[in-house]
PDB file of N, CA and C in Angstrom:
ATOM      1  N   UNK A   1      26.010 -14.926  13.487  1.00  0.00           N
ATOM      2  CA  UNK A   1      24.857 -14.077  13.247  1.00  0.00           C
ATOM      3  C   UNK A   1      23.917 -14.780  12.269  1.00  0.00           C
ATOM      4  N   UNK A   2      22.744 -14.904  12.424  1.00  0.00           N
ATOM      5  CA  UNK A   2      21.769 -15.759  12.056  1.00  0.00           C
ATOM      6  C   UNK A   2      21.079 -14.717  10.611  1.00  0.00           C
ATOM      7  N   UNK A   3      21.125 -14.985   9.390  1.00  0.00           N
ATOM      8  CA  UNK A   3      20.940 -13.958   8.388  1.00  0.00           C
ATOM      9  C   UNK A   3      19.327 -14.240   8.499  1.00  0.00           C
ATOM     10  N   UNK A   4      18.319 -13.319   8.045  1.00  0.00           N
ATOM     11  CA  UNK A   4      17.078 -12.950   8.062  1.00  0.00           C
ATOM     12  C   UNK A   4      16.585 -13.135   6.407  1.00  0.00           C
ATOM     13  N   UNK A   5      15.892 -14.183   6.444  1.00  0.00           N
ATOM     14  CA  UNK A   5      15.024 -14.412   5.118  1.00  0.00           C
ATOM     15  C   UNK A   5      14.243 -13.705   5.009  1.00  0.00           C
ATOM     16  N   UNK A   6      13.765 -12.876   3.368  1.00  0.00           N
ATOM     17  CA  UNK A   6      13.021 -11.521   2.905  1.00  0.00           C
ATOM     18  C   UNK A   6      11.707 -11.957   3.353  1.00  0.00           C
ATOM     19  N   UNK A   7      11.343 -13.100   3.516  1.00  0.00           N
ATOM     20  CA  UNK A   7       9.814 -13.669   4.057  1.00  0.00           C
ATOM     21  C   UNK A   7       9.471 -13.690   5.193  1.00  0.00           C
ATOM     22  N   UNK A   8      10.406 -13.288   6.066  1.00  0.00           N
ATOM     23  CA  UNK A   8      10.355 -12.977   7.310  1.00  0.00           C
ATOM     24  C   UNK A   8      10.299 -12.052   8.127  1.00  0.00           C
ATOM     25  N   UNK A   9      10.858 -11.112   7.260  1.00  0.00           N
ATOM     26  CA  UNK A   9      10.924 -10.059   7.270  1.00  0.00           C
ATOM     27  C   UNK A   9       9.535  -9.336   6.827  1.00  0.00           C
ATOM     28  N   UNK A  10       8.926  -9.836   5.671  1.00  0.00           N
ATOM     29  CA  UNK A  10       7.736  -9.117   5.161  1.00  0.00           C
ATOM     30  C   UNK A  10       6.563  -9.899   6.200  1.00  0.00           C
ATOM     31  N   UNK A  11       6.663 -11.326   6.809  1.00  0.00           N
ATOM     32  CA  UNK A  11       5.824 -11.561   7.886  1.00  0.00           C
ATOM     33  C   UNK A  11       6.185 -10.497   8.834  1.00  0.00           C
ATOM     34  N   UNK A  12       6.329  -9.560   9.450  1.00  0.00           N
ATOM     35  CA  UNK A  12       6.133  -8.772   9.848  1.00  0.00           C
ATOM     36  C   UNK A  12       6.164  -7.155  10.173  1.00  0.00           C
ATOM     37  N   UNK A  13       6.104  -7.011   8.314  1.00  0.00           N
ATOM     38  CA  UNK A  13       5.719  -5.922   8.320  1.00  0.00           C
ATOM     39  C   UNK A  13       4.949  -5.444   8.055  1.00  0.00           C
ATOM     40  N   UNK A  14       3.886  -4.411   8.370  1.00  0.00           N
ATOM     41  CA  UNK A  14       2.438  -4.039   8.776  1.00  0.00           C
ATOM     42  C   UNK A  14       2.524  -2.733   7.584  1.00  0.00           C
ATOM     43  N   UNK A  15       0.852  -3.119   6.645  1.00  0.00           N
ATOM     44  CA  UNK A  15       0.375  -2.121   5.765  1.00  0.00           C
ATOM     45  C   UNK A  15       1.438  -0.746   5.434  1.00  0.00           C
ATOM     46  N   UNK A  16       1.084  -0.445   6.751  1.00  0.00           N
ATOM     47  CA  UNK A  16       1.798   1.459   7.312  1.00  0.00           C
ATOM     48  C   UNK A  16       3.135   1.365   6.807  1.00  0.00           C
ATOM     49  N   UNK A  17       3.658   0.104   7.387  1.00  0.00           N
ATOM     50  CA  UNK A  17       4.997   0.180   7.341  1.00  0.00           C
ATOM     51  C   UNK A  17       5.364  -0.034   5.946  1.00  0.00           C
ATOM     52  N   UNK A  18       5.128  -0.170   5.168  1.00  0.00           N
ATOM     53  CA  UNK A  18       5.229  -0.155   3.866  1.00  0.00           C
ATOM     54  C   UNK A  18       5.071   0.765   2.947  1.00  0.00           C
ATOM     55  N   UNK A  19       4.022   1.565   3.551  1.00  0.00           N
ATOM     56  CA  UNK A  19       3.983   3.091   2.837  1.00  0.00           C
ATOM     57  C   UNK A  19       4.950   3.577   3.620  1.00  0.00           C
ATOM     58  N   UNK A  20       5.281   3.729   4.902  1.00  0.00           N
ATOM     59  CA  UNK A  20       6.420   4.470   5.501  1.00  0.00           C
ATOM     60  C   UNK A  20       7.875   4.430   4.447  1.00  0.00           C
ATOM     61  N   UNK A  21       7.877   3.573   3.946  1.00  0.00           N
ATOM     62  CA  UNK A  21       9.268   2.630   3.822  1.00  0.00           C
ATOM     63  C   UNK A  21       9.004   3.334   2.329  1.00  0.00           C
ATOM     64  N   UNK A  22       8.204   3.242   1.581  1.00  0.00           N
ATOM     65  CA  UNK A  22       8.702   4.152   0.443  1.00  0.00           C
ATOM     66  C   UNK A  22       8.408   4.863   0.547  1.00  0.00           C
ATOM     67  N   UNK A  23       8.111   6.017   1.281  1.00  0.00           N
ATOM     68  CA  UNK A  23       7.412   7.495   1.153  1.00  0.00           C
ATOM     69  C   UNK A  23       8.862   7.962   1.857  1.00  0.00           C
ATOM     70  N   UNK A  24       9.799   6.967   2.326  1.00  0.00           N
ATOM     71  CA  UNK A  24      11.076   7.223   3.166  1.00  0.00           C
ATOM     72  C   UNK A  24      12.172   7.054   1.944  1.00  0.00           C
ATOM     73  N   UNK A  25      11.651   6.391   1.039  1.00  0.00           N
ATOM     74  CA  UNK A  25      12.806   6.185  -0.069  1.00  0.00           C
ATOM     75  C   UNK A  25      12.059   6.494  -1.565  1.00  0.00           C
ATOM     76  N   UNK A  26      10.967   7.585  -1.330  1.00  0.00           N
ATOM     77  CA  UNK A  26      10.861   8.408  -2.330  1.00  0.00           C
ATOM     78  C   UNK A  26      11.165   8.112  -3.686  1.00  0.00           C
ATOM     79  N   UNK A  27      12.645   8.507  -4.022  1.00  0.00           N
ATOM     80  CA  UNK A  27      13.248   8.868  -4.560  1.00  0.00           C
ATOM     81  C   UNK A  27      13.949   7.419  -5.593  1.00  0.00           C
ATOM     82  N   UNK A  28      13.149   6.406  -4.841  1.00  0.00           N
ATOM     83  CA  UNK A  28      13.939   5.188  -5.727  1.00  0.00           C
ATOM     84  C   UNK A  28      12.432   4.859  -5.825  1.00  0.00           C
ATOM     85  N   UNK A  29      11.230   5.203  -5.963  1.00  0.00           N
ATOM     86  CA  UNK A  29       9.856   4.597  -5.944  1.00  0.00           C
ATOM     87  C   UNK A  29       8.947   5.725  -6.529  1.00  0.00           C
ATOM     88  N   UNK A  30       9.715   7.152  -6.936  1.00  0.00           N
ATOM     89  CA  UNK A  30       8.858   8.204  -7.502  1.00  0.00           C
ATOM     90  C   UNK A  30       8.410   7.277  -9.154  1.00  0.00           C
ATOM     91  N   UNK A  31       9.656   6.956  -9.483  1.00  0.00           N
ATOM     92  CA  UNK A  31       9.053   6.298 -11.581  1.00  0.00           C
ATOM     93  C   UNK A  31       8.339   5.043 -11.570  1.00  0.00           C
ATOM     94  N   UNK A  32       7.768   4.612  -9.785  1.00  0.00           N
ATOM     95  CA  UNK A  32       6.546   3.669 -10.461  1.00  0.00           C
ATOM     96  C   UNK A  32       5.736   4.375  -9.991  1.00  0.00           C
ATOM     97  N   UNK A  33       5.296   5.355  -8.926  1.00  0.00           N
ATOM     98  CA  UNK A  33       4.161   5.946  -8.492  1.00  0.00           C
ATOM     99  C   UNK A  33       3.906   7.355  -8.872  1.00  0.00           C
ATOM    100  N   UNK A  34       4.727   8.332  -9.176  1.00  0.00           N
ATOM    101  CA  UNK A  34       4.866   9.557  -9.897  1.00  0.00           C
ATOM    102  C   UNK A  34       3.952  10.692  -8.769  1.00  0.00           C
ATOM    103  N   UNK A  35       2.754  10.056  -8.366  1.00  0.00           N
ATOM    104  CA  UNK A  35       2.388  10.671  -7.644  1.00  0.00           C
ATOM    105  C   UNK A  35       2.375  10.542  -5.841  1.00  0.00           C
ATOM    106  N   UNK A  36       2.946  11.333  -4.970  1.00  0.00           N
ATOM    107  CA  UNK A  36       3.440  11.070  -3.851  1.00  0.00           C
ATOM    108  C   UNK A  36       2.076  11.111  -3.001  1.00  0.00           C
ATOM    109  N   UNK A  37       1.329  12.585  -2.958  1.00  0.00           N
ATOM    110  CA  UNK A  37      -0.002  12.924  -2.511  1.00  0.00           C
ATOM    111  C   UNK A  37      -0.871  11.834  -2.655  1.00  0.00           C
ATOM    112  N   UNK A  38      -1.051  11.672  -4.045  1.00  0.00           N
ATOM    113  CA  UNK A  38      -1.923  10.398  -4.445  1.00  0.00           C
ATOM    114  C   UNK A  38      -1.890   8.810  -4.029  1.00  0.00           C
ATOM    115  N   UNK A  39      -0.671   8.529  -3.427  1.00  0.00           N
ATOM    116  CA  UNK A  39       0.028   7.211  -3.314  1.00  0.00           C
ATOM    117  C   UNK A  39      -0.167   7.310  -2.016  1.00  0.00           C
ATOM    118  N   UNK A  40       0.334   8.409  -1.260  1.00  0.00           N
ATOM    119  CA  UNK A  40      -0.251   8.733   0.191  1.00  0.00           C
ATOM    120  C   UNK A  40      -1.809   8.721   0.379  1.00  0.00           C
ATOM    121  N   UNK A  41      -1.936   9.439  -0.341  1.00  0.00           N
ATOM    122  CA  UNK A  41      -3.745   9.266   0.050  1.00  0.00           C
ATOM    123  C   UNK A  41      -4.322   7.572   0.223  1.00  0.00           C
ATOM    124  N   UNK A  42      -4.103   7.022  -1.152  1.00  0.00           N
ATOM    125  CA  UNK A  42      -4.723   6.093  -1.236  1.00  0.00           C
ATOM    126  C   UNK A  42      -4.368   4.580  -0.194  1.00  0.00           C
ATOM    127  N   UNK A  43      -2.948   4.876  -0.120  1.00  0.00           N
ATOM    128  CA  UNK A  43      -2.602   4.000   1.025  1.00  0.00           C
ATOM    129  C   UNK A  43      -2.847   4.301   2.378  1.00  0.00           C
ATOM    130  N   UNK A  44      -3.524   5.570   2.712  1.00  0.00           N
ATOM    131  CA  UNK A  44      -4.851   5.357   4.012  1.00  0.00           C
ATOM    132  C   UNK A  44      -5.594   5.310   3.840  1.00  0.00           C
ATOM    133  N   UNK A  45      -6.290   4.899   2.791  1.00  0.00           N
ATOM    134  CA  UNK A  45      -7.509   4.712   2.424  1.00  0.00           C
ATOM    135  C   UNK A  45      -7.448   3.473   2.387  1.00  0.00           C
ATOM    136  N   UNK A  46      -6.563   2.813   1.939  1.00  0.00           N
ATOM    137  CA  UNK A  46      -6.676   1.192   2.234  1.00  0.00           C
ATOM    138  C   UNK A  46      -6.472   1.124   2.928  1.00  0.00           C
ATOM    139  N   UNK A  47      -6.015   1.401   4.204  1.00  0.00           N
ATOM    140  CA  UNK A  47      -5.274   1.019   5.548  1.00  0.00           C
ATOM    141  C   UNK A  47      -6.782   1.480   6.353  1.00  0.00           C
ATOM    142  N   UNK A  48      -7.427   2.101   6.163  1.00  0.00           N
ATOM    143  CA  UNK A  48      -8.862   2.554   6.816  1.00  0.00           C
ATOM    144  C   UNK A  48      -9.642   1.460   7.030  1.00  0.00           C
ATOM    145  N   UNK A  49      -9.646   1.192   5.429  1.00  0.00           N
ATOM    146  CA  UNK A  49     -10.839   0.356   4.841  1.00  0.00           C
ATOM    147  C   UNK A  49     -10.901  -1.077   4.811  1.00  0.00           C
ATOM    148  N   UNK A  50      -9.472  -1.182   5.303  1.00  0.00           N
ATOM    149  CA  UNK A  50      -9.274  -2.755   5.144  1.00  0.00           C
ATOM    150  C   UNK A  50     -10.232  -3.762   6.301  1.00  0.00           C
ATOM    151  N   UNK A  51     -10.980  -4.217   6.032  1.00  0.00           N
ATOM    152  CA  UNK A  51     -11.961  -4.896   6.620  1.00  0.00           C
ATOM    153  C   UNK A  51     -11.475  -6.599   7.246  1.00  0.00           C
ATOM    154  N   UNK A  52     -10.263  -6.656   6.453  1.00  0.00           N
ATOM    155  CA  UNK A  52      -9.948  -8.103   7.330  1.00  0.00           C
ATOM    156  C   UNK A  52      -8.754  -7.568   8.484  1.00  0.00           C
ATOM    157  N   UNK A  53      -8.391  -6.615   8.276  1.00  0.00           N
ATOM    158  CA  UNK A  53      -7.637  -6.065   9.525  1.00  0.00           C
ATOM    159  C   UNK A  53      -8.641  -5.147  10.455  1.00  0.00           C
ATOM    160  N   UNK A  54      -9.074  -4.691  10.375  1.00  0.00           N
ATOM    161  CA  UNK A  54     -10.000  -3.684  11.152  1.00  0.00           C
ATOM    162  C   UNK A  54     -11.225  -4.408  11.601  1.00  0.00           C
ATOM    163  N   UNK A  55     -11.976  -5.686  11.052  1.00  0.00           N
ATOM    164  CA  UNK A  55     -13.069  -6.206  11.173  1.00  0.00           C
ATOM    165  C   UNK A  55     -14.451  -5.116  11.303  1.00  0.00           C
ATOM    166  N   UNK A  56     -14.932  -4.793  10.733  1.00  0.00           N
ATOM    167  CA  UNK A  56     -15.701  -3.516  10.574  1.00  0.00           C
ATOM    168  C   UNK A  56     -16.408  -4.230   8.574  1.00  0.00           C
ATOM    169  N   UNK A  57     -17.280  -3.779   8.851  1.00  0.00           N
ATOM    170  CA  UNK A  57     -18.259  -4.164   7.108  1.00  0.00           C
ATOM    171  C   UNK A  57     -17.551  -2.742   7.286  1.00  0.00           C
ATOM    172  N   UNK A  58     -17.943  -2.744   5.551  1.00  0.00           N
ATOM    173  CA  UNK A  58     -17.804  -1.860   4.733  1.00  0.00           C
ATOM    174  C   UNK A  58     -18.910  -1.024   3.542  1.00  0.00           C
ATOM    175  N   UNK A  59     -19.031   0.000   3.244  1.00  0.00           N
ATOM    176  CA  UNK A  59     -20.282   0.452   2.434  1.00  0.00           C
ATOM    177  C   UNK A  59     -20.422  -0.116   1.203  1.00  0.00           C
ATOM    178  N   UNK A  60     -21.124   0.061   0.264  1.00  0.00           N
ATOM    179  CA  UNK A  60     -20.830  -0.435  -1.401  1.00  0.00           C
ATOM    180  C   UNK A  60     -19.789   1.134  -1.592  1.00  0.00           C
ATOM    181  N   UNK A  61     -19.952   2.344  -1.255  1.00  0.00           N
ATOM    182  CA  UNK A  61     -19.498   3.401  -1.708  1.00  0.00           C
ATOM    183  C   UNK A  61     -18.150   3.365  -1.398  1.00  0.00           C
ATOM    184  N   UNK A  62     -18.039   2.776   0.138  1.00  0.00           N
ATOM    185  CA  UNK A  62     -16.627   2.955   0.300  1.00  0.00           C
ATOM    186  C   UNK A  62     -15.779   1.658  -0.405  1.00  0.00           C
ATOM    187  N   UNK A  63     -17.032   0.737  -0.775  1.00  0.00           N
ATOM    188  CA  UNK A  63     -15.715  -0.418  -1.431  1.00  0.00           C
ATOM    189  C   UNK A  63     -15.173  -0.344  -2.812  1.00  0.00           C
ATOM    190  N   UNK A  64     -16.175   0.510  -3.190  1.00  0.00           N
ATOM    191  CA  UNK A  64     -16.025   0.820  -4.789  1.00  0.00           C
ATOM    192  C   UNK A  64     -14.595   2.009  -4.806  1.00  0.00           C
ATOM    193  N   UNK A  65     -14.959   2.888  -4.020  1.00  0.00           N
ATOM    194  CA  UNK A  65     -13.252   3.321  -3.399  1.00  0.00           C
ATOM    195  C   UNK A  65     -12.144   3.018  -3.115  1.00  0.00           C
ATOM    196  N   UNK A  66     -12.649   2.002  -2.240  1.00  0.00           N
ATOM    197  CA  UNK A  66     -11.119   1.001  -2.295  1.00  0.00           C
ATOM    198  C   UNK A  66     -10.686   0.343  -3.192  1.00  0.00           C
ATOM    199  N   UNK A  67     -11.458   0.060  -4.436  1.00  0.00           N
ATOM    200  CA  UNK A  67     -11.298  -0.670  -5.263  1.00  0.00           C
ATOM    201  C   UNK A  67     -10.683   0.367  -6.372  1.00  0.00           C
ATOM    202  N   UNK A  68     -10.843   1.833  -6.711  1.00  0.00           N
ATOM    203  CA  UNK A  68     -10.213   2.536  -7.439  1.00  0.00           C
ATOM    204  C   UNK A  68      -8.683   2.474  -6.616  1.00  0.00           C
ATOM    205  N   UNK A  69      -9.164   2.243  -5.451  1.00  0.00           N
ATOM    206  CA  UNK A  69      -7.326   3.109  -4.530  1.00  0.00           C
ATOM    207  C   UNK A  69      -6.707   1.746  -5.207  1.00  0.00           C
ATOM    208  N   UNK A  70      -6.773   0.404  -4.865  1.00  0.00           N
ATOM    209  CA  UNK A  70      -6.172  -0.373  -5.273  1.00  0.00           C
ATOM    210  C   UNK A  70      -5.954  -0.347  -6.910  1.00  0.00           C
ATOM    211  N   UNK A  71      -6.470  -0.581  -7.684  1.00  0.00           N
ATOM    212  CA  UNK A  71      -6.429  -0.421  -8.961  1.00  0.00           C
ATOM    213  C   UNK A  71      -5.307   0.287  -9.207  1.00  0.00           C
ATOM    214  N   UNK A  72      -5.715   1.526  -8.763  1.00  0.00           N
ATOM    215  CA  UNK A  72      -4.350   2.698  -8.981  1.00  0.00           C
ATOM    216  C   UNK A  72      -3.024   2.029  -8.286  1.00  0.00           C
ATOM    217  N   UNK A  73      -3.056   1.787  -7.515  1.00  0.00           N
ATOM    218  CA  UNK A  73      -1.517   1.254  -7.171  1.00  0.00           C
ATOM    219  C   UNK A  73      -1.163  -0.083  -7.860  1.00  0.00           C
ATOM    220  N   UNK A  74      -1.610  -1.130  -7.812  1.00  0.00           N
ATOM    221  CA  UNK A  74      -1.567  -2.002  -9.521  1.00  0.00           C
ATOM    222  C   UNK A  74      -1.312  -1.649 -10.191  1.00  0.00           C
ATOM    223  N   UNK A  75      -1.770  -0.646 -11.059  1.00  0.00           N
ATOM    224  CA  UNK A  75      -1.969  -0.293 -12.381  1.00  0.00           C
ATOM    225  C   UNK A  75      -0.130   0.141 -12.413  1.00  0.00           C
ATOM    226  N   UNK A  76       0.317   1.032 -11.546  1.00  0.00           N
ATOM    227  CA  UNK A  76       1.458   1.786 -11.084  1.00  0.00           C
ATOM    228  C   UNK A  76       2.731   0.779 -11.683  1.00  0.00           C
ATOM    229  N   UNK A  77       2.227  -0.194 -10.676  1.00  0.00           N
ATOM    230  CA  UNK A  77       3.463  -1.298 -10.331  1.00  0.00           C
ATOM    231  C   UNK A  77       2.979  -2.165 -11.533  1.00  0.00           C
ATOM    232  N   UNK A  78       2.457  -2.131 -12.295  1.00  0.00           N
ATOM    233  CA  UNK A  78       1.945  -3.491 -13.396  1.00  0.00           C
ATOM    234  C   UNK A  78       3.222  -2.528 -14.665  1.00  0.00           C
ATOM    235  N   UNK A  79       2.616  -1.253 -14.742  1.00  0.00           N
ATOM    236  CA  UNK A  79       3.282  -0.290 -15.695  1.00  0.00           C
ATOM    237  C   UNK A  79       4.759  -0.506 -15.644  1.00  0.00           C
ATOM    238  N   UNK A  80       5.300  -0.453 -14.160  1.00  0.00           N
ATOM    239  CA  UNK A  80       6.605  -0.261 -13.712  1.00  0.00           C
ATOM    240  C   UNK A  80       7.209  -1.650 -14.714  1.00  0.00           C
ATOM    241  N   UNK A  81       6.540  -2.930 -14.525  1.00  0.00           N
ATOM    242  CA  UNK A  81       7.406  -4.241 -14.515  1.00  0.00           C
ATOM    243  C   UNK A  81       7.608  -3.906 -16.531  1.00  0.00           C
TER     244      UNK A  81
END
């Protein structure tokens, strides 16, 4: 059986699947994000907005948005380390 390197694994796993994957394990990812609603929200909001996956421009309004959504999840995981 051929073991699977973690880089290979993350080559193919997609935005979604990443919020899936902790919004599925909650419970080991609530004390860096605290907020579930909020962490949900903002990770379709990046997943919307993302302009090198979607190819679509973007507004100044909506980038300045994406740029709080990101921030906030940084800020989360910067706190956590």
């Amino acid at each position: 059986m051929q073991k699977l390197k973690i880089k290979d694994l993350v080559n193919e796993l997609y935005f979604l699947d990443l919020k899936k994957v902790i919004e599925k394990n909650w419970d080991k990812f609530e004390r860096i994000f605290y907020d579930k609603v909020k962490f949900s929200n903002f990770m379709d909001y990046i997943n919307d907005n993302r302009v090198d996956a979607h190819a679509k421009t973007i507004s100044k309004d909506d980038l300045a948005l994406l740029r709080i959504a990101f921030k906030w999840i940084e800020d989360k995981y910067q706190e956590f380390l």
